[in-house]
N, C-alpha and C. Protein backbone atom coordinates (compact mmCIF):
# COMPACT_ATOMS: atom_id res chain seq x y z
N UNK A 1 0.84 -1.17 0.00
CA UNK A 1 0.00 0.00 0.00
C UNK A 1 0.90 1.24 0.00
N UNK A 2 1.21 1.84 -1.03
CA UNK A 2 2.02 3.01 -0.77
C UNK A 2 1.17 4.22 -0.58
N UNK A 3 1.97 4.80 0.08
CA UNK A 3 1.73 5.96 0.97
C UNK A 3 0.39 6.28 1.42
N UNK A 4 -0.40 4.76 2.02
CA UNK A 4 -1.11 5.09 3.08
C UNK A 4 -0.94 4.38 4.77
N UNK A 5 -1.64 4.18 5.52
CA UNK A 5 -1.38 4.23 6.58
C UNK A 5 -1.67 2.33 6.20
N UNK A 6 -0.52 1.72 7.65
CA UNK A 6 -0.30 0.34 7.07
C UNK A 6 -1.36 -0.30 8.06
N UNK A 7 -1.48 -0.23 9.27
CA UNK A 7 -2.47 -0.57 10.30
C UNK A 7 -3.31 0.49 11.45
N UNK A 8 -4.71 0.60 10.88
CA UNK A 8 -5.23 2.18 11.51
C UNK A 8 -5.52 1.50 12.97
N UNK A 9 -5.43 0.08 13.18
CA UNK A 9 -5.17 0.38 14.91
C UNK A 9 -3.93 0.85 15.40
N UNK A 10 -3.24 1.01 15.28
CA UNK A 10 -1.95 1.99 15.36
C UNK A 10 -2.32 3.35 15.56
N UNK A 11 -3.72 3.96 15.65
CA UNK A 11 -3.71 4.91 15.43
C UNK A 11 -4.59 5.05 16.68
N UNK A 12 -4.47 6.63 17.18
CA UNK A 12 -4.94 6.48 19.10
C UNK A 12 -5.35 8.16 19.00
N UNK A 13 -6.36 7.99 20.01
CA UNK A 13 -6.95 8.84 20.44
C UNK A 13 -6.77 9.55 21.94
N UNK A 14 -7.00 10.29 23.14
CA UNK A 14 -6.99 9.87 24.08
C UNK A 14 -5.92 10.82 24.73
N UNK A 15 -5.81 11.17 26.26
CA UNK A 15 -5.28 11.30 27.15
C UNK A 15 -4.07 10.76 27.97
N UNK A 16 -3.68 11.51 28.96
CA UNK A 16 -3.03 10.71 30.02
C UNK A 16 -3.13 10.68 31.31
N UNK A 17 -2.58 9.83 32.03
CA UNK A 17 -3.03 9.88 34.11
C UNK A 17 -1.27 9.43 34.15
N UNK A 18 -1.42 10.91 35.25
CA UNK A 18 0.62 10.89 35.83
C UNK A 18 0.30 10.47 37.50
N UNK A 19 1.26 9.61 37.61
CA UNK A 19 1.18 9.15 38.92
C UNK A 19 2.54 9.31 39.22
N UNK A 20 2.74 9.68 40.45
CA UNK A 20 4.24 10.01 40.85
C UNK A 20 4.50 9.95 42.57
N UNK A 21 5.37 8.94 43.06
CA UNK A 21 5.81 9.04 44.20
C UNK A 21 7.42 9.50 44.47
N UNK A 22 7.34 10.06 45.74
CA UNK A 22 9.00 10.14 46.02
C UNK A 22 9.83 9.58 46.70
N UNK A 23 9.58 8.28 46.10
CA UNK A 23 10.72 7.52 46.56
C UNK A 23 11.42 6.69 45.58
N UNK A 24 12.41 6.71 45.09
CA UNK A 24 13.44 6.49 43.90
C UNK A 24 13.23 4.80 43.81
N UNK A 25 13.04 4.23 42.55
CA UNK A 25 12.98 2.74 42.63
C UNK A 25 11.47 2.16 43.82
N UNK A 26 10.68 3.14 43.60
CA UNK A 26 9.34 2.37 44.39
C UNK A 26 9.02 1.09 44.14
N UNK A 27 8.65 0.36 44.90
CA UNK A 27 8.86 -1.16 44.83
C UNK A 27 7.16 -1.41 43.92
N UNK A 28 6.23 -0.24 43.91
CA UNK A 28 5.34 -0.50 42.86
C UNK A 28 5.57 -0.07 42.12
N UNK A 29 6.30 0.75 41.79
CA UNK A 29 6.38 0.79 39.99
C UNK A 29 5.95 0.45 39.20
N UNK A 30 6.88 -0.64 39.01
CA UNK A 30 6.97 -1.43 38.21
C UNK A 30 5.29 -2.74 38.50
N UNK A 31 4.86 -2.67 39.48
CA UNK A 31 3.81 -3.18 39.47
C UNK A 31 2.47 -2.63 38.89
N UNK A 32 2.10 -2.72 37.64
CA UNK A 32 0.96 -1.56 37.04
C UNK A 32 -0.24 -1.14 38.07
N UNK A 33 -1.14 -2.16 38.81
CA UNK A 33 -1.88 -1.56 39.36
C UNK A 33 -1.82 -1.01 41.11
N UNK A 34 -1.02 -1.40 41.61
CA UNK A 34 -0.70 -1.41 42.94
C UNK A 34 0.02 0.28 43.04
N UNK A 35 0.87 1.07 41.95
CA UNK A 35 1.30 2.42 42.22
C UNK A 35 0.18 3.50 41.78
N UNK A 36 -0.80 2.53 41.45
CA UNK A 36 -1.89 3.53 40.85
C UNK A 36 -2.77 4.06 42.08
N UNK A 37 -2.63 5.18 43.11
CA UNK A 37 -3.02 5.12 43.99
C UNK A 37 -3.98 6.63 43.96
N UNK A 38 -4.59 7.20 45.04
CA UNK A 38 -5.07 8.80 44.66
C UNK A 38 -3.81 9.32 45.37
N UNK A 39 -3.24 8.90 46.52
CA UNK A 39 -2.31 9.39 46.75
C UNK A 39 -1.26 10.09 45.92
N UNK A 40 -0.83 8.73 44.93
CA UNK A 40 0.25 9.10 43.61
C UNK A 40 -0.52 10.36 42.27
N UNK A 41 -1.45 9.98 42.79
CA UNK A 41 -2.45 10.74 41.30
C UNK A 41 -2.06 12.21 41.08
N UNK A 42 -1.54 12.12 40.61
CA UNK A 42 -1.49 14.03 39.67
C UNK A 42 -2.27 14.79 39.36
N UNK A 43 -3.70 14.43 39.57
CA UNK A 43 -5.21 14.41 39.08
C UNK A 43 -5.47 14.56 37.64
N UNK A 44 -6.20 15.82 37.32
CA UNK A 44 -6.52 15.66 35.94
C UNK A 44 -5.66 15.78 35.21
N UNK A 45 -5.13 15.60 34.21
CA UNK A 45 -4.12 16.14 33.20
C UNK A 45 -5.01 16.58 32.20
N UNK A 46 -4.52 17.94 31.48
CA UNK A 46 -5.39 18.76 30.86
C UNK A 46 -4.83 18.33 29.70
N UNK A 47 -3.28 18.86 29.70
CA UNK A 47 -2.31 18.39 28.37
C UNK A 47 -1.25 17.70 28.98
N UNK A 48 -0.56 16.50 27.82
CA UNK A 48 0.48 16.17 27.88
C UNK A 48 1.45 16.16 26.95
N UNK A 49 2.70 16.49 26.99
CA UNK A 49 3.71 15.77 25.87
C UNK A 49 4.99 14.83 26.17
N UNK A 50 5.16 13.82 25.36
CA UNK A 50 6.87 13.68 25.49
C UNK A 50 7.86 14.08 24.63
N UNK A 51 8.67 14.79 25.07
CA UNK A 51 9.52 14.83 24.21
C UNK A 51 11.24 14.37 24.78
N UNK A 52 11.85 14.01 23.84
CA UNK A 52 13.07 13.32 23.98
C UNK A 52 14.29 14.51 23.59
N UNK A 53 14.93 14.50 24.47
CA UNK A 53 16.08 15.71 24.34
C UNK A 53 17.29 15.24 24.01
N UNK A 54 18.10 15.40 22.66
CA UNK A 54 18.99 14.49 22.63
C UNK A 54 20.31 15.50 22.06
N UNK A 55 21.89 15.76 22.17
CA UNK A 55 22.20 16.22 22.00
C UNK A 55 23.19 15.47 21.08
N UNK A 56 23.94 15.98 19.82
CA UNK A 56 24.23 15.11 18.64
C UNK A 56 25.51 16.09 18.14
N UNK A 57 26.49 14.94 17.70
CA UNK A 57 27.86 15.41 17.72
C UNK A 57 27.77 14.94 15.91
N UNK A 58 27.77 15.74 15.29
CA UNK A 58 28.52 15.25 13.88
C UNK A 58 29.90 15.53 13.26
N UNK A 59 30.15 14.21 12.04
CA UNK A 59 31.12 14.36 12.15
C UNK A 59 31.03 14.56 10.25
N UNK A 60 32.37 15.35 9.86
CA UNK A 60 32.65 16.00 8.46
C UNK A 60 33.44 15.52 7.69
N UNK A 61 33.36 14.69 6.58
CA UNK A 61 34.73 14.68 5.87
C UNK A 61 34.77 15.56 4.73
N UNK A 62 35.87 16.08 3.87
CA UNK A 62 36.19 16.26 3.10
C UNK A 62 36.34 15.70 1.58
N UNK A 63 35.69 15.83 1.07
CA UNK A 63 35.57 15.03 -0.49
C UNK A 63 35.57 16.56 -1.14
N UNK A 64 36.71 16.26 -2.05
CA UNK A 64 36.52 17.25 -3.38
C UNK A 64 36.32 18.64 -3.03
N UNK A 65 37.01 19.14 -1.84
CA UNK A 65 36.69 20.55 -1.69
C UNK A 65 35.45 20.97 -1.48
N UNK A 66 34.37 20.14 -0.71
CA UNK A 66 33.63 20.14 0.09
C UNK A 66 32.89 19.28 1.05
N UNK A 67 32.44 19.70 2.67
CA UNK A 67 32.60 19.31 3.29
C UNK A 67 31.10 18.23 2.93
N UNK A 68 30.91 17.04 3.43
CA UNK A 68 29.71 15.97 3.66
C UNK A 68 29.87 15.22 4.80
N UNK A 69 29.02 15.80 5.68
CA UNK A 69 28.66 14.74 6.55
C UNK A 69 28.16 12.81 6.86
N UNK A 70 29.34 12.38 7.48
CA UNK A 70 29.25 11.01 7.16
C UNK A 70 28.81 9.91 8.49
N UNK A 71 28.82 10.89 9.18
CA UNK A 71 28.76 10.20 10.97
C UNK A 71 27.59 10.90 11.39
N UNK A 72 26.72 10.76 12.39
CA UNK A 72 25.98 11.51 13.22
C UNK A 72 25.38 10.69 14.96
N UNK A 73 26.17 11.11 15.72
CA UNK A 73 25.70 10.16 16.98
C UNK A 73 24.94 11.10 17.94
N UNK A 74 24.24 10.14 19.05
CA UNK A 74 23.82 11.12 20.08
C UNK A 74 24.82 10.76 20.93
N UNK A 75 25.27 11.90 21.82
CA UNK A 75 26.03 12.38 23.02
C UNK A 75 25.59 12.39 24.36
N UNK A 76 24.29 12.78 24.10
CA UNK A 76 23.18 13.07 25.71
C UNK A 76 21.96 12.98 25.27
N UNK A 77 21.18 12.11 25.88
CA UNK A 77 19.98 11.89 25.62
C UNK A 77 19.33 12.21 27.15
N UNK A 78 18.08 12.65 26.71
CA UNK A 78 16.63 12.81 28.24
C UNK A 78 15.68 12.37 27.28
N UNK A 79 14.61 12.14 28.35
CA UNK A 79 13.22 13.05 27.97
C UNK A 79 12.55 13.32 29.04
N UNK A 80 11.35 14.38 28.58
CA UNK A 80 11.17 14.82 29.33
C UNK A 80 9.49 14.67 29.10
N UNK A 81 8.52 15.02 30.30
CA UNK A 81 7.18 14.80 30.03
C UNK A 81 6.48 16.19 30.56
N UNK A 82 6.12 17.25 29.79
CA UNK A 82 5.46 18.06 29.84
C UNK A 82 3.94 18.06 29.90
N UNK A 83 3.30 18.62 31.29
CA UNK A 83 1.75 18.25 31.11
C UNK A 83 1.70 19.48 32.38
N UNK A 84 0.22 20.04 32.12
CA UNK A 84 -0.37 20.58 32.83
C UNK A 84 -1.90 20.11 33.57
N UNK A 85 -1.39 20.23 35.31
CA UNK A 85 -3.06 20.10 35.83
C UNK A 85 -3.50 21.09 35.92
N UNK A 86 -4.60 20.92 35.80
CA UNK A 86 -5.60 22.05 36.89
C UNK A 86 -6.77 21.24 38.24
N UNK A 87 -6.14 20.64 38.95
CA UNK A 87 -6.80 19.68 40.50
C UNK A 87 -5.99 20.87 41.22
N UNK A 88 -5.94 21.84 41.71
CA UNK A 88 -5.48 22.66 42.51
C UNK A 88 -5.89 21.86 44.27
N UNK A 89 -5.14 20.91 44.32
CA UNK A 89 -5.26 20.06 45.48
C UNK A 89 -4.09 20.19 46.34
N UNK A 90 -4.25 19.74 47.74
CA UNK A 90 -2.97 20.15 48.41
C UNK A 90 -1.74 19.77 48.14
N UNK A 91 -1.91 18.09 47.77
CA UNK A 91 -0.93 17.28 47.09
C UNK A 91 -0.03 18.14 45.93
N UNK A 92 -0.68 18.82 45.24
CA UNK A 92 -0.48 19.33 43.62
C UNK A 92 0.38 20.50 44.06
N UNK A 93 -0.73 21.43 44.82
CA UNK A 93 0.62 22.50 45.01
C UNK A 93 1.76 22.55 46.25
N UNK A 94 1.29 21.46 46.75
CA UNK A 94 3.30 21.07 47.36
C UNK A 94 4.29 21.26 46.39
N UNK A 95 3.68 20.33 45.29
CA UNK A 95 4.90 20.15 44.45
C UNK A 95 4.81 21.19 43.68
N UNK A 96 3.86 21.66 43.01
CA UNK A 96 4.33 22.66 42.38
C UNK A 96 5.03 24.03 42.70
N UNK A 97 4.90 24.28 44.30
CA UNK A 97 5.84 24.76 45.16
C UNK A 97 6.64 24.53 46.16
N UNK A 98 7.62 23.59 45.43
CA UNK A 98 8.43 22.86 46.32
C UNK A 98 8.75 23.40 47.82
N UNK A 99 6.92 22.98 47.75
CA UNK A 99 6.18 22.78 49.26
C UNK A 99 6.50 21.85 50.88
N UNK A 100 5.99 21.87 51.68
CA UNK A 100 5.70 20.88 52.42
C UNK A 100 4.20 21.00 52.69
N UNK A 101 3.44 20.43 53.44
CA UNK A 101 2.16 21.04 53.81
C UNK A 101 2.50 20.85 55.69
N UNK A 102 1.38 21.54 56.12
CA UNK A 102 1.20 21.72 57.12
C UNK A 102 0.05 21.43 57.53
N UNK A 103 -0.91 21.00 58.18
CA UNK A 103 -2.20 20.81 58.36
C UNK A 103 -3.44 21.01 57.15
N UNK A 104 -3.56 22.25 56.57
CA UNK A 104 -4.72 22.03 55.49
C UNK A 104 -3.51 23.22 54.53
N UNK A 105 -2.24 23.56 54.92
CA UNK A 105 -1.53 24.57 53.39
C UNK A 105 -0.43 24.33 53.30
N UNK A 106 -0.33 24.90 52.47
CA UNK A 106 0.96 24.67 51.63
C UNK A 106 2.36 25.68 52.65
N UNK A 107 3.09 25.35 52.82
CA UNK A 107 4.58 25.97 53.46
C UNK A 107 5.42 25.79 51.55
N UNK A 108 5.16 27.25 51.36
CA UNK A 108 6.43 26.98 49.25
C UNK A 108 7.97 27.23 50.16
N UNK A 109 8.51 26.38 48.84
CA UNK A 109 9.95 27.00 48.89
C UNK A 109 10.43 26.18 49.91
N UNK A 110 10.19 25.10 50.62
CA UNK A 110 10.70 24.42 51.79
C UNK A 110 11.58 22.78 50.98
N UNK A 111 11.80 22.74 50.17
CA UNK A 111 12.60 21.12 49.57
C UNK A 111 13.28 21.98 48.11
N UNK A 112 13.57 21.05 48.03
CA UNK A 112 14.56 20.83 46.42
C UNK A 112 12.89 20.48 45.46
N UNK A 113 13.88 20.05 44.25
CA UNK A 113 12.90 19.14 43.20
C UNK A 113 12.82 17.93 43.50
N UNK A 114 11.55 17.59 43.36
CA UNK A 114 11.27 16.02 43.91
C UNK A 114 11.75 14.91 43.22
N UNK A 115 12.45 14.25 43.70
CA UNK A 115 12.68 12.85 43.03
C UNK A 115 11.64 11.59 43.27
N UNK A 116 11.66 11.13 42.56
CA UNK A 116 10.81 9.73 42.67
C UNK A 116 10.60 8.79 41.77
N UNK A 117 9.66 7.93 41.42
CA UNK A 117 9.12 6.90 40.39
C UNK A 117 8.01 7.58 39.84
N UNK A 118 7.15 6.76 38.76
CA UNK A 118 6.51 7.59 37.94
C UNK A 118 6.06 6.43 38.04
N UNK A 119 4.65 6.64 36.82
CA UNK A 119 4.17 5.89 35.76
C UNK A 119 3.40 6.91 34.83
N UNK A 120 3.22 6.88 33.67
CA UNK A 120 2.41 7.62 32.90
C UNK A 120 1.63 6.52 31.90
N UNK A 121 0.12 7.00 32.21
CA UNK A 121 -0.79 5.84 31.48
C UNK A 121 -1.30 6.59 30.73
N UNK A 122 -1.25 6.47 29.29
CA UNK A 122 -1.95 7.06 28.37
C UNK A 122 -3.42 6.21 28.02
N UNK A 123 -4.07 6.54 28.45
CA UNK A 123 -5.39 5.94 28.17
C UNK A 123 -6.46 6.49 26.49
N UNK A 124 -6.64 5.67 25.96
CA UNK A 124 -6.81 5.95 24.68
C UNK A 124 -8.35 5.75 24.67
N UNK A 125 -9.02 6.78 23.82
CA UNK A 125 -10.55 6.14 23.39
C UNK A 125 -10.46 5.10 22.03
N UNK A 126 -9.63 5.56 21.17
CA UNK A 126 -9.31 4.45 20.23
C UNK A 126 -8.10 4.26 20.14
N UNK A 127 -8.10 2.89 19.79
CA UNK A 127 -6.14 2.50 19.74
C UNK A 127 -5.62 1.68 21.44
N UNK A 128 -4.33 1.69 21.10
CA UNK A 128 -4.09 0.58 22.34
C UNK A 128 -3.72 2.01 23.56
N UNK A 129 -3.81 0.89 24.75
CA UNK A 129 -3.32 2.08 25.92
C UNK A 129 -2.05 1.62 25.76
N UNK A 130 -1.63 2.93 26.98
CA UNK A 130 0.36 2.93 26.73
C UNK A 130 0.48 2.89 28.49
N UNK A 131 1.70 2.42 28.94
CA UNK A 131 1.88 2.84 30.26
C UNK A 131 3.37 2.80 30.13
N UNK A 132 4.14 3.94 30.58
CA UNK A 132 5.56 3.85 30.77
C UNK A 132 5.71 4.25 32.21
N UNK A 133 6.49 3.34 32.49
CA UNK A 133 6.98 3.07 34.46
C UNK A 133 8.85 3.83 34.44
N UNK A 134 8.55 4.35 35.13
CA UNK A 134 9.49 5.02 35.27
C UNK A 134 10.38 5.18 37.15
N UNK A 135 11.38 4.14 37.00
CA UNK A 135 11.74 4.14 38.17
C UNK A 135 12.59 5.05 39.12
N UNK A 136 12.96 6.15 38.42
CA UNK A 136 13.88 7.37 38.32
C UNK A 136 13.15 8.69 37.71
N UNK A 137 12.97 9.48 38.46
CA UNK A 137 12.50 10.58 37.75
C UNK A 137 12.79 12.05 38.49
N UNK A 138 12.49 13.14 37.74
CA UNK A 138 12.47 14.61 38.39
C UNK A 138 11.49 15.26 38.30
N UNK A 139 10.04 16.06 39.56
CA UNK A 139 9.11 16.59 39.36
C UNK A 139 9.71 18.23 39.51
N UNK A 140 9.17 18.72 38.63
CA UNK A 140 9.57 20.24 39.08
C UNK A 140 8.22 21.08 38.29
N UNK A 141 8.00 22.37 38.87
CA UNK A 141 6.98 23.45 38.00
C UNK A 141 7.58 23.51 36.88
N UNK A 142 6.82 24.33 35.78
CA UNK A 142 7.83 24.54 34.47
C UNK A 142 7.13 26.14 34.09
N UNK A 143 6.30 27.08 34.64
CA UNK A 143 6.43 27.88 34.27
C UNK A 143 5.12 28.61 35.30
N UNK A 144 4.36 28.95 34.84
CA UNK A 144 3.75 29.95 35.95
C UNK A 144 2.06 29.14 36.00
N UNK A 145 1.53 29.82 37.12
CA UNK A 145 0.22 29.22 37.23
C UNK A 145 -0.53 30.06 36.92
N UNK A 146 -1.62 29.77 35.53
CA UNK A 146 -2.41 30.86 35.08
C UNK A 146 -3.69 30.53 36.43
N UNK A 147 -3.99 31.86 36.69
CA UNK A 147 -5.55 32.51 37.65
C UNK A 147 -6.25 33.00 36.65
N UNK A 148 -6.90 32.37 36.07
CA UNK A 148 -7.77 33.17 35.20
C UNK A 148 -9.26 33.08 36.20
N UNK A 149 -10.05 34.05 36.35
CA UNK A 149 -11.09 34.25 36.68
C UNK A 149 -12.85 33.76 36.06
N UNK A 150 -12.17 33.66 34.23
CA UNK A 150 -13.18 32.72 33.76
C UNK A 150 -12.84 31.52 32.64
N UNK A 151 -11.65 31.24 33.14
CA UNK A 151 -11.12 29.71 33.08
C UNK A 151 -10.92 28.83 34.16
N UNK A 152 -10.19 27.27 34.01
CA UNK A 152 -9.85 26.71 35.62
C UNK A 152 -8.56 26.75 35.51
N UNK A 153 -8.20 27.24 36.76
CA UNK A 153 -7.13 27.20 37.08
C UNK A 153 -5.73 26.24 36.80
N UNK A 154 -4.75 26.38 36.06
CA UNK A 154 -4.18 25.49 35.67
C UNK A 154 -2.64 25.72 36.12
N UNK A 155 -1.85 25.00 35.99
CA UNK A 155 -0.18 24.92 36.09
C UNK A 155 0.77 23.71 35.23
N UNK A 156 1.47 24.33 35.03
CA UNK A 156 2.14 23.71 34.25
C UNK A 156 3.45 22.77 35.16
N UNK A 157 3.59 21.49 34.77
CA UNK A 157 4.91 20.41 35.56
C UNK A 157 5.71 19.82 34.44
N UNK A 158 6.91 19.42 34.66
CA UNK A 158 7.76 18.65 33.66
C UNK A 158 8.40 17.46 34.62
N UNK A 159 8.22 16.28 34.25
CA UNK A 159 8.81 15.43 34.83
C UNK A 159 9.96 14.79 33.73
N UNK A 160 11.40 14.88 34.27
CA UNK A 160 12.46 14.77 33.72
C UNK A 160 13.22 13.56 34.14
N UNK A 161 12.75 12.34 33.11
CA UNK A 161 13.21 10.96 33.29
C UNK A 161 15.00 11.00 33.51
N UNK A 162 15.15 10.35 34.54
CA UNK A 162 16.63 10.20 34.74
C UNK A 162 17.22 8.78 34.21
């Protein structure tokens, strides 16, 4: 079949659910339903992306008085998972202000960036679901929290696979 699509179940619709604890190598992880907790829950995810950060060294030879590239490797690879909630829950803005809580608020500015395990379940209306477990990871804010007055409240997180 040239140049159409080879299998349209391959093809997906659908969302994601970020679950995240802080403790490095969580012994559920890797267990799909047991880290799926409300505790771990990130709540809604509005948007998500992955993207893979890779940094690439090429290399040049010389033919005939001009240069052609004949090598190309990666050097440093990440990725990273960009998504925004809006669950403005106590859980949520700990982290998004590398919080502690205190009885019913938030104390910002009290830790580092959180380390921990992950999982990210892409749940699909059509097409297969996805789940990537992630036993190493970095939670941090990634940019500001819009207040809009006649939107919901949202913030933006990047979790940066180690």
């Amino acid at each position: 079949m040239a140049g159409g699509t080879l299998d349209t179940n391959n093809l997906t619709i659908g969302g994601a659910k970020i679950y995240f604890n802080a403790t490095i190598g969580h012994p559920d992880c890797l267990a799909t339903q047991a880290f799926r907790t409300t505790a771990n829950s990130l709540g809604n995810i509005v948007s998500a992306d992955i993207t893979p950060e890779n940094t690439y060294v090429e290399h040049y030879t010389s033919n005939q008085g001009k240069l052609v590239r004949d090598k190309e490797v990666v050097t440093q690879s990440a990725i990273s998972i960009n998504f925004t909630f809006d669950e403005m829950n106590l859980n949520n803005m700990k982290r998004f202000f590398f919080g502690t809580t205190s009885a019913s608020y938030v104390l910002p500015l009290q830790s580092n960036i959180a380390e921990g395990s992950a999982q990210i379940v892409i749940q699909t209306q059509i097409g297969k679901d996805m789940i990537y477990q992630i036993p190493k990871c970095n939670l941090r804010p990634a940019g500001g929290m819009t207040l809009n007055p006649e939107s919901w409240h949202e913030a933006p997180m990047t979790l940066s696979i180690n």
